[in-house]
ModelCIF file with pLDDT and N, C-alpha, C, O atoms, coordinates in Angstrom:
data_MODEL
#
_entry.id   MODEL 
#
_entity.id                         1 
_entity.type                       polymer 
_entity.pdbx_number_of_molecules   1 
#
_entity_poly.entity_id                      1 
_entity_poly.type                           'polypeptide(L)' 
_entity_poly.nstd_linkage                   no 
_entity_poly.nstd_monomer                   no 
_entity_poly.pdbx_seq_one_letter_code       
;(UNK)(UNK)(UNK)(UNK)(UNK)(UNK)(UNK)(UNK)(UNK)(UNK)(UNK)(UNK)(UNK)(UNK)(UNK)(UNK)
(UNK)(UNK)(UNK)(UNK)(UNK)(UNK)(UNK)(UNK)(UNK)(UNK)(UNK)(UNK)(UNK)(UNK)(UNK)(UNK)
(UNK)(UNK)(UNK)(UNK)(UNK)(UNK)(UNK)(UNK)(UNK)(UNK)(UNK)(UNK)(UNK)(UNK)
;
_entity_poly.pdbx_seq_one_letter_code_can   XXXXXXXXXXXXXXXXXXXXXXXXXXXXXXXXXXXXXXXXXXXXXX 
_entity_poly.pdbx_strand_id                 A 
#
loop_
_entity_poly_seq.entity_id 
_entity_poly_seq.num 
_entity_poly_seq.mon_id 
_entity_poly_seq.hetero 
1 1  UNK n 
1 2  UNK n 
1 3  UNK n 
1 4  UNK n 
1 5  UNK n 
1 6  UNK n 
1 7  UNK n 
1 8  UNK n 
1 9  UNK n 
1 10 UNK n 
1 11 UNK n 
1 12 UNK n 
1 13 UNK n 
1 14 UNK n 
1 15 UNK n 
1 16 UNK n 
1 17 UNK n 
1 18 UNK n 
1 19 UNK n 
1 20 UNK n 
1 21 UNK n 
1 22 UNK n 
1 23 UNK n 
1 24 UNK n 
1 25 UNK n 
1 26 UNK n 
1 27 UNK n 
1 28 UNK n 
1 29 UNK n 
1 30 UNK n 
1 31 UNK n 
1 32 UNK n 
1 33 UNK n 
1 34 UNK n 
1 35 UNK n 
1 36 UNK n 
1 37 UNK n 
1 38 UNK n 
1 39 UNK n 
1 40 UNK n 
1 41 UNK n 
1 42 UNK n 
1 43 UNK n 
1 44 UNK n 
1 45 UNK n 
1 46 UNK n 
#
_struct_asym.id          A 
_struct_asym.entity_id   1 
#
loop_
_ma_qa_metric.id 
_ma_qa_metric.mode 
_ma_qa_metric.name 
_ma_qa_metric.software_group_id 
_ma_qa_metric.type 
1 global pLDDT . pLDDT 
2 local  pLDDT . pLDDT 
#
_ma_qa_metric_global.metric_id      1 
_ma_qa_metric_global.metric_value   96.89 
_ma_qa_metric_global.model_id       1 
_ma_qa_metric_global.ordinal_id     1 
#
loop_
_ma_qa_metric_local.label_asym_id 
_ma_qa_metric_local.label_comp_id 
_ma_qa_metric_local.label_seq_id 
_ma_qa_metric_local.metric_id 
_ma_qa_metric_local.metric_value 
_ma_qa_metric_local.model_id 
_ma_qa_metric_local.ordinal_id 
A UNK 1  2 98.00 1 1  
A UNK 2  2 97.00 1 2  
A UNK 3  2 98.00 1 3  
A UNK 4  2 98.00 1 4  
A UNK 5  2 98.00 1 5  
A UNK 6  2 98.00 1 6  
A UNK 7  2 98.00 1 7  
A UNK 8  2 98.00 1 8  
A UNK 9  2 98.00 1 9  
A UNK 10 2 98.00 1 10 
A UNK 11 2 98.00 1 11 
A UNK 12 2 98.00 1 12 
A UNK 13 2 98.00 1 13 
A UNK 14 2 98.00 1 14 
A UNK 15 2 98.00 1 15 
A UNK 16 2 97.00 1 16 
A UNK 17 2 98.00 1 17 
A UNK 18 2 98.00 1 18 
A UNK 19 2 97.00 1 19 
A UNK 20 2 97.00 1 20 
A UNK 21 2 97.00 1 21 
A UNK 22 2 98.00 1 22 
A UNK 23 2 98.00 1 23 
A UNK 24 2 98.00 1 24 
A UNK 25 2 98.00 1 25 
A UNK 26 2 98.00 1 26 
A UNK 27 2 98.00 1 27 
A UNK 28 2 96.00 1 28 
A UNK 29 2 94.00 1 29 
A UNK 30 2 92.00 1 30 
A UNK 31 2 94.00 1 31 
A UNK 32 2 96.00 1 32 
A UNK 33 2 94.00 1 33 
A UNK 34 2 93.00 1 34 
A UNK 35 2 95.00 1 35 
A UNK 36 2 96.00 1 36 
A UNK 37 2 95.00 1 37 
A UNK 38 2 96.00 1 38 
A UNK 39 2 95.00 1 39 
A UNK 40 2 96.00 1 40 
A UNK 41 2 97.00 1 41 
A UNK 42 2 97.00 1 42 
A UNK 43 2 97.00 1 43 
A UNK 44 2 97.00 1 44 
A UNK 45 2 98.00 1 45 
A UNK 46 2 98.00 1 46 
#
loop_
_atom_site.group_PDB 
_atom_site.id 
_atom_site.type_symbol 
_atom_site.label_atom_id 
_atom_site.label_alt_id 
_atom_site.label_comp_id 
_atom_site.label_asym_id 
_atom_site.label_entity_id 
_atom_site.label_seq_id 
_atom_site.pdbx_PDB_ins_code 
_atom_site.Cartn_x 
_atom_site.Cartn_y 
_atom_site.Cartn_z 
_atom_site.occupancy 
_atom_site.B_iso_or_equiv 
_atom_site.pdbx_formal_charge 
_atom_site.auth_seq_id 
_atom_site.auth_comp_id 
_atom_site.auth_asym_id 
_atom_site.auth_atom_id 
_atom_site.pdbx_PDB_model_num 
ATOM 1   N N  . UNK A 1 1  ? 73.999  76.173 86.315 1.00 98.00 ? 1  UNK A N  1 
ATOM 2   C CA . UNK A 1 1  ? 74.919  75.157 86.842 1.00 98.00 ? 1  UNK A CA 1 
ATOM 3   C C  . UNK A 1 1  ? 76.358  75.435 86.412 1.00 98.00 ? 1  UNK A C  1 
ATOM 4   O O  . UNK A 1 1  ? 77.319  75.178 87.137 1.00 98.00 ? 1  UNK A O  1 
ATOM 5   N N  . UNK A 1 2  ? 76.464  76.003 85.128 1.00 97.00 ? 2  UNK A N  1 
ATOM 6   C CA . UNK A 1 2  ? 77.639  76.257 84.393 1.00 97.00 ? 2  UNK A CA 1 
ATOM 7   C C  . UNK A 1 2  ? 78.867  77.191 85.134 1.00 97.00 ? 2  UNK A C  1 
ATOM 8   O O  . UNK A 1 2  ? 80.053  76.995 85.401 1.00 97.00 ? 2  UNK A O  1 
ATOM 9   N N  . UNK A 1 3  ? 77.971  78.240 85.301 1.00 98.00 ? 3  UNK A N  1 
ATOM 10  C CA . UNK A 1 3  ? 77.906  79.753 86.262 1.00 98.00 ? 3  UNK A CA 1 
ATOM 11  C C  . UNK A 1 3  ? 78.774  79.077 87.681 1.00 98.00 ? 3  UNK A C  1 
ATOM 12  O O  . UNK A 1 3  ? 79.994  79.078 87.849 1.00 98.00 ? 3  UNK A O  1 
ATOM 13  N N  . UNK A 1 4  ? 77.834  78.585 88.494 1.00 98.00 ? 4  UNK A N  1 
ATOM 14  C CA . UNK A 1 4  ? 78.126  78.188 89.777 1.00 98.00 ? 4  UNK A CA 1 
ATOM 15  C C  . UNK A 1 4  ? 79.559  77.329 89.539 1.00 98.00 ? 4  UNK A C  1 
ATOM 16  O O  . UNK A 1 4  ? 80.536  77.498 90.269 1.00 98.00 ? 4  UNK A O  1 
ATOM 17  N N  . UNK A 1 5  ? 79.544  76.593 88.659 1.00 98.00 ? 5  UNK A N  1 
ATOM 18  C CA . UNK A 1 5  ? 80.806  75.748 88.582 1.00 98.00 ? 5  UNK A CA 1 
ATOM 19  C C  . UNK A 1 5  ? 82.171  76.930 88.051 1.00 98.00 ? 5  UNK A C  1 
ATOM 20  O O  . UNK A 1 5  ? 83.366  76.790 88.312 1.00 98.00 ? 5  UNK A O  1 
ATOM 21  N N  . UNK A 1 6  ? 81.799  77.590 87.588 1.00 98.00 ? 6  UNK A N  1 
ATOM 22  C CA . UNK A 1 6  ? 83.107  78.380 87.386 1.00 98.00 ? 6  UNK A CA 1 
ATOM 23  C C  . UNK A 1 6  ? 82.768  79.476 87.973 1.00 98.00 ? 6  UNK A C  1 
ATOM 24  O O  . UNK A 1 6  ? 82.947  80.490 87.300 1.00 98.00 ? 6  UNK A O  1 
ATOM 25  N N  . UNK A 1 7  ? 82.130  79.671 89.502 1.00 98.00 ? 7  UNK A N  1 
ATOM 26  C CA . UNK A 1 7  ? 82.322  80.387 90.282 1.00 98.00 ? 7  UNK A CA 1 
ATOM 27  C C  . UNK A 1 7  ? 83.271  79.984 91.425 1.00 98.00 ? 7  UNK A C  1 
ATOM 28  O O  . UNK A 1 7  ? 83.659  80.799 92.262 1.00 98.00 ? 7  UNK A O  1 
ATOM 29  N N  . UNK A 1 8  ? 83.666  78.544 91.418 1.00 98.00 ? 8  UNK A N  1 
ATOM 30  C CA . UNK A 1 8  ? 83.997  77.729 91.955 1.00 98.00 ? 8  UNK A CA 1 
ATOM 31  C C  . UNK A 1 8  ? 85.220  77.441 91.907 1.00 98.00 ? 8  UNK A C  1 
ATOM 32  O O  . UNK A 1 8  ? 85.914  77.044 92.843 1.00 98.00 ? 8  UNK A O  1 
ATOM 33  N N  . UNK A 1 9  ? 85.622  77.679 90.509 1.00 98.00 ? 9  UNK A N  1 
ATOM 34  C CA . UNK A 1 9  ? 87.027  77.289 90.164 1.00 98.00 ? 9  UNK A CA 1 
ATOM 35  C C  . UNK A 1 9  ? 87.078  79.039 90.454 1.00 98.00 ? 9  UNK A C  1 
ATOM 36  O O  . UNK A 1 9  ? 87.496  79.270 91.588 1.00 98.00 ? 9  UNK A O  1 
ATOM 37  N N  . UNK A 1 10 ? 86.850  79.878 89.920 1.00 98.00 ? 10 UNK A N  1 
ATOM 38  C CA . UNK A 1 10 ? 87.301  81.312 90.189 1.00 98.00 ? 10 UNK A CA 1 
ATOM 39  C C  . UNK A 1 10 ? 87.743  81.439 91.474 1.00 98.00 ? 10 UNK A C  1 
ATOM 40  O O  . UNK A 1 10 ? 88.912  81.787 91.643 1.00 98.00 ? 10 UNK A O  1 
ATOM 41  N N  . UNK A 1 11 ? 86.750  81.140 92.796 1.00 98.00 ? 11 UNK A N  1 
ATOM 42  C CA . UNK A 1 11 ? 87.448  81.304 93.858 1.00 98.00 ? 11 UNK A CA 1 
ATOM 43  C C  . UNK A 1 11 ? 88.801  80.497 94.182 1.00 98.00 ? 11 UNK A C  1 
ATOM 44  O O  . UNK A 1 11 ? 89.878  81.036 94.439 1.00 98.00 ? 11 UNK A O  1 
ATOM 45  N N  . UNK A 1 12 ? 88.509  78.795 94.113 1.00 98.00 ? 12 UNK A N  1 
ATOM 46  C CA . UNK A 1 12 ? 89.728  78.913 94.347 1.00 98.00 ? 12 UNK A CA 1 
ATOM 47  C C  . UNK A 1 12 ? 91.292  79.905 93.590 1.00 98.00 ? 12 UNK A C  1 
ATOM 48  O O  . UNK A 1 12 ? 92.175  80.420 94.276 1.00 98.00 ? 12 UNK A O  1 
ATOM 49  N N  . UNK A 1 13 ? 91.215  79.922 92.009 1.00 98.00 ? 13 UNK A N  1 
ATOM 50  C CA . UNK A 1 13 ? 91.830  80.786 91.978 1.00 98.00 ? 13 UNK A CA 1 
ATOM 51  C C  . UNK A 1 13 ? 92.194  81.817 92.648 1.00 98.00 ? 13 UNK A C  1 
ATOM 52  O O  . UNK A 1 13 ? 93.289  82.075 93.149 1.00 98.00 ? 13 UNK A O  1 
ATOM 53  N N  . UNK A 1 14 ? 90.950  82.568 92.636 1.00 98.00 ? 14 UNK A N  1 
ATOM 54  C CA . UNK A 1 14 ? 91.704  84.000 93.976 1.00 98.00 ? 14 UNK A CA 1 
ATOM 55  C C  . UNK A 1 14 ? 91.720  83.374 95.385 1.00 98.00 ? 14 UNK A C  1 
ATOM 56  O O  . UNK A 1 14 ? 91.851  84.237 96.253 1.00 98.00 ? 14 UNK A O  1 
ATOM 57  N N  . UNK A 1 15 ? 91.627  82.145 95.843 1.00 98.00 ? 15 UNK A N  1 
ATOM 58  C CA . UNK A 1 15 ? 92.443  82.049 96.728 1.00 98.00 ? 15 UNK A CA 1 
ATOM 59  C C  . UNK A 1 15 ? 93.662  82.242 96.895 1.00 98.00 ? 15 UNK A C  1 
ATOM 60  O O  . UNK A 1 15 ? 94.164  83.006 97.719 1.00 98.00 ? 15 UNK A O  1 
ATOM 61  N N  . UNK A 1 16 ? 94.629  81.050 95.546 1.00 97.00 ? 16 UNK A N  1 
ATOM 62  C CA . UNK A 1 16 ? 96.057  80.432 94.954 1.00 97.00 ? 16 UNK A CA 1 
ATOM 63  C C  . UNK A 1 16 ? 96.214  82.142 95.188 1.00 97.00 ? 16 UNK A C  1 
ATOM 64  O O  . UNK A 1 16 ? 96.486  82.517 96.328 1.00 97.00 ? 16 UNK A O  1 
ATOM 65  N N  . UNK A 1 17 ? 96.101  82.806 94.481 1.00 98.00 ? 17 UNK A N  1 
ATOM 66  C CA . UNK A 1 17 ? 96.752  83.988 93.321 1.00 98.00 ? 17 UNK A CA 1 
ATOM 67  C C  . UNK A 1 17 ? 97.238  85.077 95.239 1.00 98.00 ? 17 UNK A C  1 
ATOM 68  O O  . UNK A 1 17 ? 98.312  85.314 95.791 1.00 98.00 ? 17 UNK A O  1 
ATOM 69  N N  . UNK A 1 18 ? 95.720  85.420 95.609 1.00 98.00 ? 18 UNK A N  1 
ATOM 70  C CA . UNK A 1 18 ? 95.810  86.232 97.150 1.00 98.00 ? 18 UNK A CA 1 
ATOM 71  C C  . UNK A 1 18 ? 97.130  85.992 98.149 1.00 98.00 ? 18 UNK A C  1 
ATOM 72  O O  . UNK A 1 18 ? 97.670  86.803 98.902 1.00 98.00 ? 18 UNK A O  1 
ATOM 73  N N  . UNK A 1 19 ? 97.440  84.665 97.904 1.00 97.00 ? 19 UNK A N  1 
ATOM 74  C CA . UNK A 1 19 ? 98.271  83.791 98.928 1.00 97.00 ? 19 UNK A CA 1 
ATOM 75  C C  . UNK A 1 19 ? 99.345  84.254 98.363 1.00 97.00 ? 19 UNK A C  1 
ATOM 76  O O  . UNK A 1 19 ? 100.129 84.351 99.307 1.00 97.00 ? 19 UNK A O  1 
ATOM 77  N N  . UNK A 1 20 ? 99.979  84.666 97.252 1.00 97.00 ? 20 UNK A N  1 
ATOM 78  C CA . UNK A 1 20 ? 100.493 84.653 96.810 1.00 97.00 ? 20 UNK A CA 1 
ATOM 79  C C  . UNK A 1 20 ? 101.269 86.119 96.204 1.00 97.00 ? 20 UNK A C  1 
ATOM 80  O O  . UNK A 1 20 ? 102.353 86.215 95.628 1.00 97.00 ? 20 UNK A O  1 
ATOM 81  N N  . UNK A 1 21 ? 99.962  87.537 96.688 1.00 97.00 ? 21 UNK A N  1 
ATOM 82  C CA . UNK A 1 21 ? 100.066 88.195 96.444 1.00 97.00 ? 21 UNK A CA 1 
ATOM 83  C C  . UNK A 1 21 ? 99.961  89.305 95.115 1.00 97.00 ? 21 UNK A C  1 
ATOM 84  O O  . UNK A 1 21 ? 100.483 90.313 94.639 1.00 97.00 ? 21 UNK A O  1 
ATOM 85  N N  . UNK A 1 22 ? 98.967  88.390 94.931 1.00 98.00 ? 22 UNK A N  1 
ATOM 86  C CA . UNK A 1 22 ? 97.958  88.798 93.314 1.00 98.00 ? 22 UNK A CA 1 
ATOM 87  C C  . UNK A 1 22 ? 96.351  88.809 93.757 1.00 98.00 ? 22 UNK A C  1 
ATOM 88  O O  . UNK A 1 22 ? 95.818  88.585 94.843 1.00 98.00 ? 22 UNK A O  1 
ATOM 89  N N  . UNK A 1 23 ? 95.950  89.071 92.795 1.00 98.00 ? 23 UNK A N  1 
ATOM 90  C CA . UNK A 1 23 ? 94.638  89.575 92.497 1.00 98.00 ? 23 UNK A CA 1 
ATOM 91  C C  . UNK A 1 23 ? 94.142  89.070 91.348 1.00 98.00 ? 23 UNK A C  1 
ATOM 92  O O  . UNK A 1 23 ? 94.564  89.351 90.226 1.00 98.00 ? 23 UNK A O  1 
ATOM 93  N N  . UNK A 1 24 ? 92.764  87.921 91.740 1.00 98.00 ? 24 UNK A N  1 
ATOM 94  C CA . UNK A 1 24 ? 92.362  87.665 90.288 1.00 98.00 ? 24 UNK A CA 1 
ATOM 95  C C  . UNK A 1 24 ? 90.933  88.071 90.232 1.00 98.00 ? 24 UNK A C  1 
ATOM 96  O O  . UNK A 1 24 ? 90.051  88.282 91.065 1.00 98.00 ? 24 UNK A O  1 
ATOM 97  N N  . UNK A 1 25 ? 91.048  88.104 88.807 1.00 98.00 ? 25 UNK A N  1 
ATOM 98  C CA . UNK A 1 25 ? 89.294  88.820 88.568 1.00 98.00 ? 25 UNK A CA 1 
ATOM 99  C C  . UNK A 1 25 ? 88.758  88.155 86.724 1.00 98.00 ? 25 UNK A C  1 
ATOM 100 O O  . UNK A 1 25 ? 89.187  87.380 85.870 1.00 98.00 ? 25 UNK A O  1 
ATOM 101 N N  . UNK A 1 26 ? 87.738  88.965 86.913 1.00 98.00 ? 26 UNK A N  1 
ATOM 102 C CA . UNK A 1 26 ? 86.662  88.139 85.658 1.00 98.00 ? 26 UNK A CA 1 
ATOM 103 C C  . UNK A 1 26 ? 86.101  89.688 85.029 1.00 98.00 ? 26 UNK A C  1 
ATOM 104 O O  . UNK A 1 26 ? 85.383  90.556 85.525 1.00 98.00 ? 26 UNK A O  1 
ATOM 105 N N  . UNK A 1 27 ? 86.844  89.561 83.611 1.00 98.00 ? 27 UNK A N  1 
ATOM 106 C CA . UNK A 1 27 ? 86.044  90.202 82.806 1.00 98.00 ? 27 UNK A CA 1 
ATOM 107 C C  . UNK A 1 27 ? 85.232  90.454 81.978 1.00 98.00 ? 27 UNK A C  1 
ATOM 108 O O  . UNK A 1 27 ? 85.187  89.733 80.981 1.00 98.00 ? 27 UNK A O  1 
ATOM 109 N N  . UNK A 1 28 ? 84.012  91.940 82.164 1.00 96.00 ? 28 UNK A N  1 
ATOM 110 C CA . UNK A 1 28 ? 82.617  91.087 81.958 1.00 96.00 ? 28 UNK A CA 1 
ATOM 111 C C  . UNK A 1 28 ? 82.719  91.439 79.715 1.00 96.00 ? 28 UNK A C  1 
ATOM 112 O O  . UNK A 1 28 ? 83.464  92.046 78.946 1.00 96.00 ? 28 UNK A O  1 
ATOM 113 N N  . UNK A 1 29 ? 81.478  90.600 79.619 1.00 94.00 ? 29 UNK A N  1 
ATOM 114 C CA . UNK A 1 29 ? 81.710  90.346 78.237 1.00 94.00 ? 29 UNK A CA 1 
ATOM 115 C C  . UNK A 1 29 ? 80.242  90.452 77.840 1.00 94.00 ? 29 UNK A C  1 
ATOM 116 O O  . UNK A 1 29 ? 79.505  90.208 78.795 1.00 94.00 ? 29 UNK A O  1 
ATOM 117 N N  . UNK A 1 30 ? 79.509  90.791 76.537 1.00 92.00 ? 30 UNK A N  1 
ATOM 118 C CA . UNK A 1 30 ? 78.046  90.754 76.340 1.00 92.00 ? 30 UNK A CA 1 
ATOM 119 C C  . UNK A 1 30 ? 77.087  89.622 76.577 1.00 92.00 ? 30 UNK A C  1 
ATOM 120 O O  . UNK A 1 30 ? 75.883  89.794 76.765 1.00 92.00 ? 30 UNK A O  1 
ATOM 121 N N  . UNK A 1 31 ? 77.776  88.283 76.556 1.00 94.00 ? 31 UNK A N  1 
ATOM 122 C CA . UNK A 1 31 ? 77.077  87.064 77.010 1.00 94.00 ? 31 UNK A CA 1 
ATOM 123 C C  . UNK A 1 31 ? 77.099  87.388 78.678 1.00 94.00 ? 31 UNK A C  1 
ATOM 124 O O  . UNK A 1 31 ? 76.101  87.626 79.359 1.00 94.00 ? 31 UNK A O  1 
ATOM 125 N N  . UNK A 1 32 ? 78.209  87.345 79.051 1.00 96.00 ? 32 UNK A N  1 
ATOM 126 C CA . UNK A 1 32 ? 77.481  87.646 80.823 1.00 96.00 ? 32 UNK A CA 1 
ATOM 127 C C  . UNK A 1 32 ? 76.070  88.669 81.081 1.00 96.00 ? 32 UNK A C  1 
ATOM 128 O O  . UNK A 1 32 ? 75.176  88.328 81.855 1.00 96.00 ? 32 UNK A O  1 
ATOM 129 N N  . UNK A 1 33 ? 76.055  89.394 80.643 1.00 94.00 ? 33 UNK A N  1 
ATOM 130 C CA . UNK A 1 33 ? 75.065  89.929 80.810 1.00 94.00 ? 33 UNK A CA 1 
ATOM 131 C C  . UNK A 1 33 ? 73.743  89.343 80.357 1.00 94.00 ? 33 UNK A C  1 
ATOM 132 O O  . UNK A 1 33 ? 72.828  89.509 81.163 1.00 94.00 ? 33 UNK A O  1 
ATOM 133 N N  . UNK A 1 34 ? 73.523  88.866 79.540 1.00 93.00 ? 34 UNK A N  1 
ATOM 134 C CA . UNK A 1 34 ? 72.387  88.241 79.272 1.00 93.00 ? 34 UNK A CA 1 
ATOM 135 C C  . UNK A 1 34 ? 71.893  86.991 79.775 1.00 93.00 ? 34 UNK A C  1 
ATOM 136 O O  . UNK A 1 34 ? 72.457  85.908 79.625 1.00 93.00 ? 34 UNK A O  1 
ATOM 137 N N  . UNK A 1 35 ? 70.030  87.337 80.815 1.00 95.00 ? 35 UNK A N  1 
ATOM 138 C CA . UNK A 1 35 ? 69.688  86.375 81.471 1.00 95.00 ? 35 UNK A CA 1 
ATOM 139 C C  . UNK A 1 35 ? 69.932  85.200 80.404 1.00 95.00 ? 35 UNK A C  1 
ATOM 140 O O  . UNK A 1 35 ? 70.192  85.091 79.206 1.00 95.00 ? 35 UNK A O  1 
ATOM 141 N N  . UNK A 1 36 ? 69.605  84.052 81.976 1.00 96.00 ? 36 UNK A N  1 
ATOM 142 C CA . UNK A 1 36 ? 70.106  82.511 81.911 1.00 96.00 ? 36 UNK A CA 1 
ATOM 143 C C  . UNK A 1 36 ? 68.456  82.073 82.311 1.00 96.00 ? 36 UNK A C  1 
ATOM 144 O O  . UNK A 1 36 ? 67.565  82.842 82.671 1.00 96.00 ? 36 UNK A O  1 
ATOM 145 N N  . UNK A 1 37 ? 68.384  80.694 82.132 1.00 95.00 ? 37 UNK A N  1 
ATOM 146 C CA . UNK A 1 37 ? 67.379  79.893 82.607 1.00 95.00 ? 37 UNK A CA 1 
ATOM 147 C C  . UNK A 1 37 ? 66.383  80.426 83.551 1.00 95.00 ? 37 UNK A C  1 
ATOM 148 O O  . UNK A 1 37 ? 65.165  80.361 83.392 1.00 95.00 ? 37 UNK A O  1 
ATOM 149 N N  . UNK A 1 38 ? 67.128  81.068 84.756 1.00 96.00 ? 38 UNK A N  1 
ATOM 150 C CA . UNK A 1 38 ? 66.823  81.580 86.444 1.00 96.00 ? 38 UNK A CA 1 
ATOM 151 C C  . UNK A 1 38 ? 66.944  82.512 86.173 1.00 96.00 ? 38 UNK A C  1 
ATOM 152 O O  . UNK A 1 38 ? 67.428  83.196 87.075 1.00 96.00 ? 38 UNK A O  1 
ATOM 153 N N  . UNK A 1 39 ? 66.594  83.411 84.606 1.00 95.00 ? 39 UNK A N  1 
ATOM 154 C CA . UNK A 1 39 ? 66.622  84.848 84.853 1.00 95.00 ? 39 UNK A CA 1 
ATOM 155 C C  . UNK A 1 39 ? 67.494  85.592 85.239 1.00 95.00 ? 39 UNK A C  1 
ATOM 156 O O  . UNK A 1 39 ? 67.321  86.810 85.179 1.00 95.00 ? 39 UNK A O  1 
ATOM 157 N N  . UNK A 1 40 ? 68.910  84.926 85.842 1.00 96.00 ? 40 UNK A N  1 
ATOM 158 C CA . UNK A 1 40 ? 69.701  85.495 86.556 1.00 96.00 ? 40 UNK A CA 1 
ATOM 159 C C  . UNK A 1 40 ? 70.757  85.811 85.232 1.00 96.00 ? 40 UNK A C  1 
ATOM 160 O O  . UNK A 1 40 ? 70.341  85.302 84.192 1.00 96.00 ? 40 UNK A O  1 
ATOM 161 N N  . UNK A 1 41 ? 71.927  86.491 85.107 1.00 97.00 ? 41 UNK A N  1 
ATOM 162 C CA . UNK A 1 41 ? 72.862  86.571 84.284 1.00 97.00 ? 41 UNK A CA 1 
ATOM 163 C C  . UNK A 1 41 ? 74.274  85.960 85.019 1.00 97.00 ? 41 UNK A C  1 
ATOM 164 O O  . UNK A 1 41 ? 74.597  86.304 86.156 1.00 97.00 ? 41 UNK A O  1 
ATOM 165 N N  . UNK A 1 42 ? 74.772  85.355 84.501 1.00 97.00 ? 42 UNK A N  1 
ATOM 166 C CA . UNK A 1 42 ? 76.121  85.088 84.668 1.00 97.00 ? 42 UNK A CA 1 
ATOM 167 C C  . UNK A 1 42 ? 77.243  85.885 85.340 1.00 97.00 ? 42 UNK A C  1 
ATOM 168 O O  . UNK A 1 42 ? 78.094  85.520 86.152 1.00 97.00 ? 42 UNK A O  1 
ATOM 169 N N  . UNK A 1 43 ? 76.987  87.180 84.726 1.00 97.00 ? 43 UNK A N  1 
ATOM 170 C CA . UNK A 1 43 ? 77.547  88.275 85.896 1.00 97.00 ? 43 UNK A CA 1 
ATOM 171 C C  . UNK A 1 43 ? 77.683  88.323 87.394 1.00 97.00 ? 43 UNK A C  1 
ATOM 172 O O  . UNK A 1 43 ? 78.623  88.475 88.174 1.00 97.00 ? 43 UNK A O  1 
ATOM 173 N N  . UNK A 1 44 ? 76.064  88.087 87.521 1.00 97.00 ? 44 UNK A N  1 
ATOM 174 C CA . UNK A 1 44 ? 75.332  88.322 89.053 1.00 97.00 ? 44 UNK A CA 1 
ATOM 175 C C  . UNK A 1 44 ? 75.790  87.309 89.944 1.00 97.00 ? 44 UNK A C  1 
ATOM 176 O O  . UNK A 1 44 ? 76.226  87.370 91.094 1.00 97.00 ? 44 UNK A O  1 
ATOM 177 N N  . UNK A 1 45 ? 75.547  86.132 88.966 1.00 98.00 ? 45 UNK A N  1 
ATOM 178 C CA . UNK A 1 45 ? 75.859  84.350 89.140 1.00 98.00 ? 45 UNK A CA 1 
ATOM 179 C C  . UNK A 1 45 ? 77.464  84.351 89.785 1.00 98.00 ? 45 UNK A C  1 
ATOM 180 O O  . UNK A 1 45 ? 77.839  83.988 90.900 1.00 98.00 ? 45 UNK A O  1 
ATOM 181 N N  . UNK A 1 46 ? 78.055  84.765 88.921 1.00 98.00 ? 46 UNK A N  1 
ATOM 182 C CA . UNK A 1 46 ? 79.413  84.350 89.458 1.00 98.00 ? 46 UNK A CA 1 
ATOM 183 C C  . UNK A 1 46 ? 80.098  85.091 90.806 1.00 98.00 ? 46 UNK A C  1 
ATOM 184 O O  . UNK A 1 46 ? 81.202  84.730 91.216 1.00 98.00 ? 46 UNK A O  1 
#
């Protein structure tokens, strides 16, 4: 749920930033990588 919610705010960010003539991004860290609840990782998630 965590994941999805700050996949959320991320996009809009790279919306703002694109419009604007930037580029935003997410860098990965050893907790992203490691599965979540759904097996999934945070990485994949976002």
């Amino acid at each position: 749920e965590a994941c999805l919610a700050t996949a959320e705010e991320f996009t809009a960010l790279a919306e703002t930033l694109e419009a604007r003539g930037f580029r935003a991004g997410y860098h990965c860290h050893h907790g992203d990588i490691v599965p979540l609840s759904n097996g999934e990782t945070a990485w994949y998630m976002i």
